[in-house]
PDB file of N, CA and C in Angstrom:
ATOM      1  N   UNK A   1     -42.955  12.833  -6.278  1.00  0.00           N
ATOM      2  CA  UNK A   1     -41.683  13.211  -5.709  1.00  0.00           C
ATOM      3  C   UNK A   1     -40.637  12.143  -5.986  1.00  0.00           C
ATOM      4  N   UNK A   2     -39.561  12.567  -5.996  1.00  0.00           N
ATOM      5  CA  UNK A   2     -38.315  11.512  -6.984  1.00  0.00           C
ATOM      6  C   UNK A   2     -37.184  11.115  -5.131  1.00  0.00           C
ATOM      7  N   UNK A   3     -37.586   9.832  -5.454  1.00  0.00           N
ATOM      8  CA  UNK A   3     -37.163   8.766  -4.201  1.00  0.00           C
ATOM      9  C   UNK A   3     -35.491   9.398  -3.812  1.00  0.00           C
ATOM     10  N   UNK A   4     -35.047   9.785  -2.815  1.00  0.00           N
ATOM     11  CA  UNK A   4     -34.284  10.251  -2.224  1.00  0.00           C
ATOM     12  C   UNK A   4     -33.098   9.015  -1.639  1.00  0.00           C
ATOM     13  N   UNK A   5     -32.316   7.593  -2.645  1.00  0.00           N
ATOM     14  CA  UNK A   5     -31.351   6.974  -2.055  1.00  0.00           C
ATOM     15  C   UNK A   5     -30.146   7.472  -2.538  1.00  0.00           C
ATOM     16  N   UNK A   6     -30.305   8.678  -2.673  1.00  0.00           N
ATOM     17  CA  UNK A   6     -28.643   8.467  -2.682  1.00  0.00           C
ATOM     18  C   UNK A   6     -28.208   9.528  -0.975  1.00  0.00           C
ATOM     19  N   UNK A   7     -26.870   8.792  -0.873  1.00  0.00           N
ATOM     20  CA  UNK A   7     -26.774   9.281   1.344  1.00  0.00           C
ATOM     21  C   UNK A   7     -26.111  10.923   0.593  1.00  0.00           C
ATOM     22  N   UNK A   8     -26.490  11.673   2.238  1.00  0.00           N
ATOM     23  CA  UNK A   8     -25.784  13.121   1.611  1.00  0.00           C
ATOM     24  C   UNK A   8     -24.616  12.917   2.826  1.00  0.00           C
ATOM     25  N   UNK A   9     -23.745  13.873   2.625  1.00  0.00           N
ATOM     26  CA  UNK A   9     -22.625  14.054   3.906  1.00  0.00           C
ATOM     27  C   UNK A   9     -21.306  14.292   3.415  1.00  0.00           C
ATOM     28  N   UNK A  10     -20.298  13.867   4.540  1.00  0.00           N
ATOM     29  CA  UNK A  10     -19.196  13.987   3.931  1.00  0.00           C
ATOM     30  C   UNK A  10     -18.443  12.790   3.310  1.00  0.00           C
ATOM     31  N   UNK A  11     -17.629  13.114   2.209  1.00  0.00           N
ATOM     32  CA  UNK A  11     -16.871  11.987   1.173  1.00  0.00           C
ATOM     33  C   UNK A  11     -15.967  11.406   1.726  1.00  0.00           C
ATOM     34  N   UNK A  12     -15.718  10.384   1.362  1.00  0.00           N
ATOM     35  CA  UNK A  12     -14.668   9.557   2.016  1.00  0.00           C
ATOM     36  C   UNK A  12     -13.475  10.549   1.453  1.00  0.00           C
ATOM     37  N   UNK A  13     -12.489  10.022   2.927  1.00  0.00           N
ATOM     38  CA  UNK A  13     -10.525  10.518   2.493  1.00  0.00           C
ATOM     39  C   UNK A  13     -10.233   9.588   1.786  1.00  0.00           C
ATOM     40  N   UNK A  14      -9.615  10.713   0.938  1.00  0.00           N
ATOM     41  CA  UNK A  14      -8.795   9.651  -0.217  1.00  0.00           C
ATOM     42  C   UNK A  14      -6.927  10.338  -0.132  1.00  0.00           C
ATOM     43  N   UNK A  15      -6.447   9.494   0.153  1.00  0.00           N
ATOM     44  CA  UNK A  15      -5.217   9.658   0.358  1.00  0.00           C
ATOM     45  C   UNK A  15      -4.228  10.319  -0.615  1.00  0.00           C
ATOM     46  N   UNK A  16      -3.591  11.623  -0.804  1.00  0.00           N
ATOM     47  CA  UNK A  16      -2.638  11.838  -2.018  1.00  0.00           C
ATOM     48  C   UNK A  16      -1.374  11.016  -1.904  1.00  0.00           C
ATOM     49  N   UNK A  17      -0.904  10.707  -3.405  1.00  0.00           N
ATOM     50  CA  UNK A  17       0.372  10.170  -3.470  1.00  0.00           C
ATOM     51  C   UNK A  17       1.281  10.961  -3.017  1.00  0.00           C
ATOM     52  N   UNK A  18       2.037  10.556  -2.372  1.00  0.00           N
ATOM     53  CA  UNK A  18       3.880  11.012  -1.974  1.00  0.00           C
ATOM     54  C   UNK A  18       4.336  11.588  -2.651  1.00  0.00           C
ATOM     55  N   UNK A  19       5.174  12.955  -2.273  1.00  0.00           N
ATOM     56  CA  UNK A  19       5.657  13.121  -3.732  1.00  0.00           C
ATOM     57  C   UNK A  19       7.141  12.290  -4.053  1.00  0.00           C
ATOM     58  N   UNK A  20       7.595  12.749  -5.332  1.00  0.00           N
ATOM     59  CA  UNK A  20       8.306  11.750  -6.192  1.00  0.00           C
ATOM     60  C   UNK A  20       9.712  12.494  -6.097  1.00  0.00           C
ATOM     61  N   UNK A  21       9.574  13.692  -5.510  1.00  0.00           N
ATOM     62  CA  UNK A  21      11.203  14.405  -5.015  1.00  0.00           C
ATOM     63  C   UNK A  21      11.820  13.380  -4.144  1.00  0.00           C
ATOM     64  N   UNK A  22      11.562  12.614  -3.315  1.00  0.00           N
ATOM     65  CA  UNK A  22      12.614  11.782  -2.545  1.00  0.00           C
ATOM     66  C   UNK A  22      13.032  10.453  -2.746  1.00  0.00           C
ATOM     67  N   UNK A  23      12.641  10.436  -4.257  1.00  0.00           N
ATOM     68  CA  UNK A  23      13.565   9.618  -5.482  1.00  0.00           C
ATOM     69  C   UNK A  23      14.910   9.953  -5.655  1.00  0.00           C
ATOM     70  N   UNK A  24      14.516  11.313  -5.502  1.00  0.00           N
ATOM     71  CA  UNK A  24      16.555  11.959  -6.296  1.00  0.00           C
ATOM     72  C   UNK A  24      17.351  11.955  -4.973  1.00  0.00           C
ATOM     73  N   UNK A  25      17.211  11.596  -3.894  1.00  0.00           N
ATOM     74  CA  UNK A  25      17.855  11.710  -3.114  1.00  0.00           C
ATOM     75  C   UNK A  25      18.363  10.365  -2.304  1.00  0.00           C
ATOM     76  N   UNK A  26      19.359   9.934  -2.572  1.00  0.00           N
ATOM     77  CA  UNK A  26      20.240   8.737  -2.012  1.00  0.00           C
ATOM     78  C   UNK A  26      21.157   9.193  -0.886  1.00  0.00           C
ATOM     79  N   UNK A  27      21.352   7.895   0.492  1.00  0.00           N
ATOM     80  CA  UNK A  27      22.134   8.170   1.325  1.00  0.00           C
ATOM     81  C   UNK A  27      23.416   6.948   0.902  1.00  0.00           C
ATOM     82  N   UNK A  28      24.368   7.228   0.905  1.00  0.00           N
ATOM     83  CA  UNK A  28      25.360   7.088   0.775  1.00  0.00           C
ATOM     84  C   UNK A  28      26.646   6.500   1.967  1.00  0.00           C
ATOM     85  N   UNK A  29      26.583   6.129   2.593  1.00  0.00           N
ATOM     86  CA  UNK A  29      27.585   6.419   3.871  1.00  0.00           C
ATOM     87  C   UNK A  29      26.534   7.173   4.949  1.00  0.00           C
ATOM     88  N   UNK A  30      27.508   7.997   5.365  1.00  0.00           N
ATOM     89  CA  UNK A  30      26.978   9.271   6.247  1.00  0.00           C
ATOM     90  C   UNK A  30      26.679  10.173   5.413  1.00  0.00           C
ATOM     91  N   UNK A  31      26.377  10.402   3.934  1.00  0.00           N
ATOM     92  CA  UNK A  31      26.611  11.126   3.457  1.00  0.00           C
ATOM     93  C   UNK A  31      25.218  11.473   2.608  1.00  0.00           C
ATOM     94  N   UNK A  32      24.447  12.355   2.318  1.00  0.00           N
ATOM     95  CA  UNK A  32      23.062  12.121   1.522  1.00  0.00           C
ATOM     96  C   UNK A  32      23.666  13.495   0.014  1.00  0.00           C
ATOM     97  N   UNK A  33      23.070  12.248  -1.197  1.00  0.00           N
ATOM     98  CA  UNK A  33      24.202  12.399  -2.556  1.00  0.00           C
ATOM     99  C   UNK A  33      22.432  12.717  -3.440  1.00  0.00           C
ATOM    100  N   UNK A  34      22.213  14.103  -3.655  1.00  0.00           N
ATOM    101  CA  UNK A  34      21.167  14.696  -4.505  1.00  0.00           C
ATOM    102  C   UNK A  34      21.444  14.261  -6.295  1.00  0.00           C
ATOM    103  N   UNK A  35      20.140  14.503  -6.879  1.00  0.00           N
ATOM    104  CA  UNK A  35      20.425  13.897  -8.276  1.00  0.00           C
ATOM    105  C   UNK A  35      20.469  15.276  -8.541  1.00  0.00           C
ATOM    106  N   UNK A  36      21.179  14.880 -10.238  1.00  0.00           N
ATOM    107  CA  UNK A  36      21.373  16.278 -10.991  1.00  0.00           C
ATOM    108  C   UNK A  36      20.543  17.590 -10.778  1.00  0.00           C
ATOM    109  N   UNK A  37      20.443  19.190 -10.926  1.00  0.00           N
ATOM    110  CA  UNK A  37      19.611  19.525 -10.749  1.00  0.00           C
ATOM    111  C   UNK A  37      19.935  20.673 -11.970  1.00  0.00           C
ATOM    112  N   UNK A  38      18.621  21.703 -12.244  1.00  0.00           N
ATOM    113  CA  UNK A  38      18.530  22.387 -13.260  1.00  0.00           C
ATOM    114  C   UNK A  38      19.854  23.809 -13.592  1.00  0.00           C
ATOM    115  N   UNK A  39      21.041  24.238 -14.282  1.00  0.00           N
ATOM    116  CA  UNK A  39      21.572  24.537 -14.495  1.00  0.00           C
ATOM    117  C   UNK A  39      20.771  25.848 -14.440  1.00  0.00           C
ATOM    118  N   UNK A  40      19.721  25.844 -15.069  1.00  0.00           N
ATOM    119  CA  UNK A  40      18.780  27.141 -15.134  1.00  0.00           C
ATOM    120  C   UNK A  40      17.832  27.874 -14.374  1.00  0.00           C
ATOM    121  N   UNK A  41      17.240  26.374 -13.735  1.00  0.00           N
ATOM    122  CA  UNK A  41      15.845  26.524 -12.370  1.00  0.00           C
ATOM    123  C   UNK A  41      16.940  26.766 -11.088  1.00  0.00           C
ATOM    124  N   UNK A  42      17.919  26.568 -11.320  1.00  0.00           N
ATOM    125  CA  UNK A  42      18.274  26.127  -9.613  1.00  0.00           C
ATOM    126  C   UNK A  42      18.128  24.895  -9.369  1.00  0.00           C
ATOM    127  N   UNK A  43      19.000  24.797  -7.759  1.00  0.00           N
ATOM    128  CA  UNK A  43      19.172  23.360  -6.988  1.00  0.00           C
ATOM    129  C   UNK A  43      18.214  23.077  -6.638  1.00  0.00           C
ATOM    130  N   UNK A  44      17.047  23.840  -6.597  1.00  0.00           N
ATOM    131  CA  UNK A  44      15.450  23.103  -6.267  1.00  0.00           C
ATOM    132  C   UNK A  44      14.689  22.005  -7.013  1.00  0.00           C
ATOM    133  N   UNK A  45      14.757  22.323  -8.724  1.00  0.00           N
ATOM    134  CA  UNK A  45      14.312  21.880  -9.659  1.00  0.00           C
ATOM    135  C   UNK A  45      15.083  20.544 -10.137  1.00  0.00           C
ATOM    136  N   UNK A  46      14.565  19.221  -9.979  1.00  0.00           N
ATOM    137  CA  UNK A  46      15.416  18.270 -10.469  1.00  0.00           C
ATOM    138  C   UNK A  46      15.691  17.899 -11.912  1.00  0.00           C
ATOM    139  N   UNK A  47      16.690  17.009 -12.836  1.00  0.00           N
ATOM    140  CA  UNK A  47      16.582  16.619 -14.334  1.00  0.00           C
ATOM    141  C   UNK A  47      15.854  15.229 -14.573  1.00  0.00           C
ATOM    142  N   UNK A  48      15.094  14.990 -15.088  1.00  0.00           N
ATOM    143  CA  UNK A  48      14.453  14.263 -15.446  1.00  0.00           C
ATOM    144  C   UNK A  48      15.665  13.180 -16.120  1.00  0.00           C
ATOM    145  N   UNK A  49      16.003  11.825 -15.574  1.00  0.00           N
ATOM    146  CA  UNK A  49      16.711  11.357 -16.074  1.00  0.00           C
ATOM    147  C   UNK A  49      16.053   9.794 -17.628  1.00  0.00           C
ATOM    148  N   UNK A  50      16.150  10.105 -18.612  1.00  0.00           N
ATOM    149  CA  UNK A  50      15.812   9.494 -19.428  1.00  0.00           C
ATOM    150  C   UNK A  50      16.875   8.540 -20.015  1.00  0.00           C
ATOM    151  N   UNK A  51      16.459   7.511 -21.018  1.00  0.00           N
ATOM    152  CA  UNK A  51      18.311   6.740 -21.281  1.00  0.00           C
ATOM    153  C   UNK A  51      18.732   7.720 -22.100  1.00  0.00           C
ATOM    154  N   UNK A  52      18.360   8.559 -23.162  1.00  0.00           N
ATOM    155  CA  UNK A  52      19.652   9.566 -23.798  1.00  0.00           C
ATOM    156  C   UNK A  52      19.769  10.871 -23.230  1.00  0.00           C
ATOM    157  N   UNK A  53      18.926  11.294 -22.564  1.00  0.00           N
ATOM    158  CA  UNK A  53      19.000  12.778 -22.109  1.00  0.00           C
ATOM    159  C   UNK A  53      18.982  12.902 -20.680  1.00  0.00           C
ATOM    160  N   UNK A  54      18.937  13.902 -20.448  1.00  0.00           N
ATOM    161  CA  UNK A  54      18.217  14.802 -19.230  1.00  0.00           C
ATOM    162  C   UNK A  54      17.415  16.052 -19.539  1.00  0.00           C
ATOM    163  N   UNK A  55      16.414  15.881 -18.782  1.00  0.00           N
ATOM    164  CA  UNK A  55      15.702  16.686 -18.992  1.00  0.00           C
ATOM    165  C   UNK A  55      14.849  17.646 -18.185  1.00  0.00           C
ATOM    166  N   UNK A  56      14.822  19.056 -17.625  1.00  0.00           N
ATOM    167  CA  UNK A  56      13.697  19.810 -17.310  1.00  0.00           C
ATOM    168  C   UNK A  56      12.784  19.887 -18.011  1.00  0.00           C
ATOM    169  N   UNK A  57      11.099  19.674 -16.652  1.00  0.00           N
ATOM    170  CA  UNK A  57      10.390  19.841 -17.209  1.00  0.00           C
ATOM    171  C   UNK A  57       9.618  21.672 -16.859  1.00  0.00           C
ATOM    172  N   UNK A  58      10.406  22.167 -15.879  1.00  0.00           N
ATOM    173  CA  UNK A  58      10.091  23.164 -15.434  1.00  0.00           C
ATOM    174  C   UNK A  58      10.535  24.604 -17.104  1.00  0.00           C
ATOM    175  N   UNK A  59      11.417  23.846 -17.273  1.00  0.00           N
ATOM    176  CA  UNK A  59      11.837  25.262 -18.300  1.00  0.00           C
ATOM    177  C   UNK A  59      12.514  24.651 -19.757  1.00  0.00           C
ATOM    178  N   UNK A  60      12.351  23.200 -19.695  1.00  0.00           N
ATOM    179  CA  UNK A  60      12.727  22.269 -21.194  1.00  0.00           C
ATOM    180  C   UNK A  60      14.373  22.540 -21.407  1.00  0.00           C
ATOM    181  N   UNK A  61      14.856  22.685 -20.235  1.00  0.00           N
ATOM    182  CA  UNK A  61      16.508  21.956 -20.677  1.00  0.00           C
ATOM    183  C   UNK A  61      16.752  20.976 -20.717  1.00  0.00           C
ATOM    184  N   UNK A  62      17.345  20.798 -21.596  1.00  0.00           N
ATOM    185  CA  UNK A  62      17.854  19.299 -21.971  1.00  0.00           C
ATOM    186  C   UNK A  62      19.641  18.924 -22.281  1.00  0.00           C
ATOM    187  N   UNK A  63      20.022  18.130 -21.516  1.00  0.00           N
ATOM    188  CA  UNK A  63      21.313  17.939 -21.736  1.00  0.00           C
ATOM    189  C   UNK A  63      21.364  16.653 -22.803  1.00  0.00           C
ATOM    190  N   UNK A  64      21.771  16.208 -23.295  1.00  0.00           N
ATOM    191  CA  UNK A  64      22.066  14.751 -24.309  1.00  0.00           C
ATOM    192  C   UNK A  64      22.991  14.025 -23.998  1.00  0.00           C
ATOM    193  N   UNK A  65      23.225  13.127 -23.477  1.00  0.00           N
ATOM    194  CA  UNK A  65      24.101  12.039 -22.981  1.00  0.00           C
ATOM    195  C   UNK A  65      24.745  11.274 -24.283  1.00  0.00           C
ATOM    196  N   UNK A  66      26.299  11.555 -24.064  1.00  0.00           N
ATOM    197  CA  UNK A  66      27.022  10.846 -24.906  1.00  0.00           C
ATOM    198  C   UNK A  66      27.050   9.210 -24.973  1.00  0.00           C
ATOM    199  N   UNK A  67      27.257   9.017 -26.411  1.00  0.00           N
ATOM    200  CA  UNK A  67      27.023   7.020 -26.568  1.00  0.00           C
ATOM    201  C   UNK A  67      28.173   6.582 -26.540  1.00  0.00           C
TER     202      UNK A  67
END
């Protein structure tokens, strides 16, 4: 018979990361100032801000930032 160490039960909690939506959102004053959002998705969907573009990743719009 094959030696029985490994423990049975339940797994440890492992904690999920935060999500990363309350990046785009800055308070300002009294005032709370949202980052860009998708022209196409809606005000739900944020732009991925890169140094030349913007970008959705929900539906691949991309705006190009002038130099």
């Amino acid at each position: 018979m094959a030696k029985k160490s490994e423990k049975k039960g339940k797994k440890p909690h492992k904690n999920k990361p935060t999500s990363r939506k309350y990046s785009k959102y800055k308070i300002e004053g009294s005032k709370i100032v949202k980052a860009q959002h998708c022209p196409r998705c809606g005000p739900g969907v944020f732009l991925m801000d890169a140094k030349d573009r913007l970008y959705c990743g929900k539906c691949h719009y991309a705006e190009f930032k002038k130099k």
